[in-house]
Protein backbone atom coordinates (compact mmCIF):
# COMPACT_ATOMS: atom_id res chain seq x y z
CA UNK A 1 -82.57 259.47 174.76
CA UNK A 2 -79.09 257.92 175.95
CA UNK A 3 -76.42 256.93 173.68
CA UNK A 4 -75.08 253.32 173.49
CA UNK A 5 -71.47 252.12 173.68
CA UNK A 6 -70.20 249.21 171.84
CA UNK A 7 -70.63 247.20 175.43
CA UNK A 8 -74.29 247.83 175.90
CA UNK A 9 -74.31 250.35 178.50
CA UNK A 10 -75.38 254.06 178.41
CA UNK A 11 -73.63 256.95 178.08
CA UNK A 12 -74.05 260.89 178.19
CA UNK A 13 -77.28 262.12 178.92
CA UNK A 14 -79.36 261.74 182.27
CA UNK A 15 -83.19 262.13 182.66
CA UNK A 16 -82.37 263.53 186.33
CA UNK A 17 -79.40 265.57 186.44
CA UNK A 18 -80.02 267.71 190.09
CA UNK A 19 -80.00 265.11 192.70
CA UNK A 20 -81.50 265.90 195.96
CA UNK A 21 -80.26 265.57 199.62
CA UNK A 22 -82.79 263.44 201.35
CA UNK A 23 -82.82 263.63 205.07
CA UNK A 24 -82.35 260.15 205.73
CA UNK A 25 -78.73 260.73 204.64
CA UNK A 26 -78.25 263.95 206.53
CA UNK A 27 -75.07 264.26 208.64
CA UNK A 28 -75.63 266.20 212.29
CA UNK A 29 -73.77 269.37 213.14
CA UNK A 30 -71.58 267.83 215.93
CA UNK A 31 -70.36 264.98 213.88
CA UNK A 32 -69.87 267.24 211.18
CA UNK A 33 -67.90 269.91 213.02
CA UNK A 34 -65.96 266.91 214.89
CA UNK A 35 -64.64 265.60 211.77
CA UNK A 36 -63.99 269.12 210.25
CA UNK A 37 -62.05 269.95 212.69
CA UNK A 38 -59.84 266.46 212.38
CA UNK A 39 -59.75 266.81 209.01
CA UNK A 40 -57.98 270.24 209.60
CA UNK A 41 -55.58 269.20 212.66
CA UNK A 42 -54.49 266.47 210.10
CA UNK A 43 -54.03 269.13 207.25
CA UNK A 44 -52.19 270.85 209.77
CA UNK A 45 -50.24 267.87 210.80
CA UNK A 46 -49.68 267.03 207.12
CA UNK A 47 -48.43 270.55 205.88
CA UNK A 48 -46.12 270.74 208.71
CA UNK A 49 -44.82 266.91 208.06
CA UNK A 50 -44.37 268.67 204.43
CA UNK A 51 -42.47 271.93 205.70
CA UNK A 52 -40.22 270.05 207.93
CA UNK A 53 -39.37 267.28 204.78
CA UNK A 54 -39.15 270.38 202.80
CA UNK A 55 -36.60 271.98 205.34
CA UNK A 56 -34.75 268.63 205.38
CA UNK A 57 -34.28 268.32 201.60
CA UNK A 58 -33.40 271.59 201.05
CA UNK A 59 -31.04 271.44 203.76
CA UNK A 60 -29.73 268.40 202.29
CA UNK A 61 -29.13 270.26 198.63
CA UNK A 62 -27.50 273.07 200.72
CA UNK A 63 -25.19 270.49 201.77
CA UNK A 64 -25.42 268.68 198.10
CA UNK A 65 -25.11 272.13 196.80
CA UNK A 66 -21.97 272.67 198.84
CA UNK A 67 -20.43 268.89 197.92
CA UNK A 68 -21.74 270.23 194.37
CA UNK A 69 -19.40 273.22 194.48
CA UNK A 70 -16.71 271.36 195.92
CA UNK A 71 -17.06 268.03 193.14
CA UNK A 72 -17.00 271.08 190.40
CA UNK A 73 -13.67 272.35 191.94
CA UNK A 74 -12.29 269.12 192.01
CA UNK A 75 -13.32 268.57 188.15
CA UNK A 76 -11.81 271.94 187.64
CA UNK A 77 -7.95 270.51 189.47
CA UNK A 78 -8.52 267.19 187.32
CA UNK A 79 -8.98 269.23 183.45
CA UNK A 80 -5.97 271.23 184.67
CA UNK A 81 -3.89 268.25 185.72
CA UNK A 82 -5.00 266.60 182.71
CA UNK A 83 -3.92 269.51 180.49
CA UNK A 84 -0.09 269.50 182.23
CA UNK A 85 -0.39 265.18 181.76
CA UNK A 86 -1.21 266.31 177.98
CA UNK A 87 1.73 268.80 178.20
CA UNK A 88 4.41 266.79 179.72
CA UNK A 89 3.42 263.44 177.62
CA UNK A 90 4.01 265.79 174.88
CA UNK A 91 7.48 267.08 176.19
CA UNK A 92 8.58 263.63 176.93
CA UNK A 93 7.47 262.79 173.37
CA UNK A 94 10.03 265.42 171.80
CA UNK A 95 12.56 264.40 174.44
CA UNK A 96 12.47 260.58 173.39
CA UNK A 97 12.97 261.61 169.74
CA UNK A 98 15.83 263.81 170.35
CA UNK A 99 17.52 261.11 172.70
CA UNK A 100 16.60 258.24 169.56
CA UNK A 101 18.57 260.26 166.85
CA UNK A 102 21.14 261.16 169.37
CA UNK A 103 21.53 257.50 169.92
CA UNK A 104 21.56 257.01 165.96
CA UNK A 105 24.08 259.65 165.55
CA UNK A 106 26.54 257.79 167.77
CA UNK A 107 25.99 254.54 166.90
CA UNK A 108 26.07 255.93 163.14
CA UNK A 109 30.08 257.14 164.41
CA UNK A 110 31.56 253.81 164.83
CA UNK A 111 32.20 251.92 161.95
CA UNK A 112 33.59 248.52 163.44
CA UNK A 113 30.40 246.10 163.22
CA UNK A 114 31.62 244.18 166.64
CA UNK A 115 31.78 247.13 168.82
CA UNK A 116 28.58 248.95 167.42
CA UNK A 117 26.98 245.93 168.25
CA UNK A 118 28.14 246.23 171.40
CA UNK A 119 27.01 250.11 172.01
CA UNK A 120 23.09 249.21 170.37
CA UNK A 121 22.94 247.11 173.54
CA UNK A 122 23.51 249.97 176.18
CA UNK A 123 20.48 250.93 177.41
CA UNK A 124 21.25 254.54 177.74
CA UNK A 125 22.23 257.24 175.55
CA UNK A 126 24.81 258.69 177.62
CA UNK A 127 26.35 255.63 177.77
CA UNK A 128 26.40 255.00 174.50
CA UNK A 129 27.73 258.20 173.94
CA UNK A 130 30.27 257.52 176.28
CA UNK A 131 31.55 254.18 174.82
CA UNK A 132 31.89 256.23 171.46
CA UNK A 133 33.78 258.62 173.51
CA UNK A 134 36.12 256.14 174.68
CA UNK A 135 36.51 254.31 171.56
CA UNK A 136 37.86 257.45 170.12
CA UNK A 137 40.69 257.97 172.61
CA UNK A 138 41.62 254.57 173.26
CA UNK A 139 41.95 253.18 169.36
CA UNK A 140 44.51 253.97 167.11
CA UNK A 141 41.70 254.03 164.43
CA UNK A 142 39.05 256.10 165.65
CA UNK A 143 35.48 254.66 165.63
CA UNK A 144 34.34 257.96 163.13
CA UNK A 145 36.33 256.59 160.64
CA UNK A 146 39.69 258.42 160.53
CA UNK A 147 42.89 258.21 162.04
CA UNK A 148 42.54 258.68 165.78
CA UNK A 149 45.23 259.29 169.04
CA UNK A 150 48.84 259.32 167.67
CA UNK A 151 50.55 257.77 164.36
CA UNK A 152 52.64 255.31 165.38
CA UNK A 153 54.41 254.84 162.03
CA UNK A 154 57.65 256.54 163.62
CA UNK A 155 57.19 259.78 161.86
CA UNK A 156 56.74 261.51 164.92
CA UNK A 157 57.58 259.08 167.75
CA UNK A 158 61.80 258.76 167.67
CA UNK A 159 61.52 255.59 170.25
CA UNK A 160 59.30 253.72 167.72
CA UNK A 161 60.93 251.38 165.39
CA UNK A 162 60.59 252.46 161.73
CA UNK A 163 59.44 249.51 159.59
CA UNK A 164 62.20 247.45 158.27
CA UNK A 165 64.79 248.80 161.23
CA UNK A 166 66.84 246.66 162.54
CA UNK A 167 67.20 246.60 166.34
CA UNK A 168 71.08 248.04 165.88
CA UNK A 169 69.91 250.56 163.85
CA UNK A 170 67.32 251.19 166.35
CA UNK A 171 69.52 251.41 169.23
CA UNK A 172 71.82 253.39 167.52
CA UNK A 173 69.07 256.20 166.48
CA UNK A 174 67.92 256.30 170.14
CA UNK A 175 71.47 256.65 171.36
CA UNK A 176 71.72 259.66 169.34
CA UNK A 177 68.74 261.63 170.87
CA UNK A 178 69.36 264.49 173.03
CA UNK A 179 69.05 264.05 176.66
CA UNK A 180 66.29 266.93 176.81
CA UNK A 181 63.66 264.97 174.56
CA UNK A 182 64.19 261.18 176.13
């Protein structure tokens, strides 16, 4: 007896499971070794479509495998120039620090409000460093906050008038000078 799907129809067992040839459907020896032999010369044709697409694609991952090789050096160049980026973004890093508190330090050295006003708007350090420089030899009052260049309160200076001179006296005290030292 045959089992029943939910759609009606039967499923499983046969009555008749060995069918039989009959000879109306038999297939003559010619035709048959005809097609055969087609059916091979296309296997034939086939398999060698297959070894030459074969050849091709492995042919093409020789080349892929060479591009491969050479895309894996070039990823090897681009970590290494990465790592010396890395490195030098590092060692510019340090070297903009330094050149900040260097440019702190200076500007720290002159004590005049105007003229470090002035320096904060040089756009280099060694120039900044130079103006503070400069300040020191040309001022009578050095931008670090001491006395800077010569005194000129006479002490040391004989053709300076001493406060409260008179221009006699002055004259007088120059006249009396040595020739060697004028």
């Amino acid at each position: 007896m045959a089992d029943t799907n939910e759609t009606g129809s039967t499923v499983g067992k046969t009555s008749n499971p060995v069918q039989t040839e009959t000879t109306e459907n038999a297939i003559p020896y010619a035709r048959f070794k005809e097609v055969n032999e087609k059916a091979k010369d296309l296997e034939a044709q086939l398999k060698a479509r297959d070894d030459a697409d074969k050849k091709a694609r492995e042919a093409k991952l020789l080349e892929e495998k060479k591009y491969s090789e050479l895309i894996e050096q070039r990823n090897q160049e681009l970590v290494a120039a990465k790592q010396r980026e890395e490195a030098l973004v590092e060692k510019n890093k340090v070297f903009e620090e330094r050149q900040l508190r260097l440019r702190e330090q200076a500007l720290e050295k002159i004590k005049d409000e105007g003229l470090k006003q002035i320096a904060s708007k040089l756009p280099d350090v060694d120039d900044v460093l130079a103006f503070v420089e400069k300040l020191s030899i040309t001022t009578k009052e050095s931008p670090f906050g001491g006395k800077g260049g010569v005194k000129h309160d006479g002490a040391d200076n004989p053709f300076v008038r001493l406060p409260g001179e008179t221009y006699n006296q002055y004259q007088a005290r120059v006249q009396k000078i040595p020739a060697g030292q004028k």
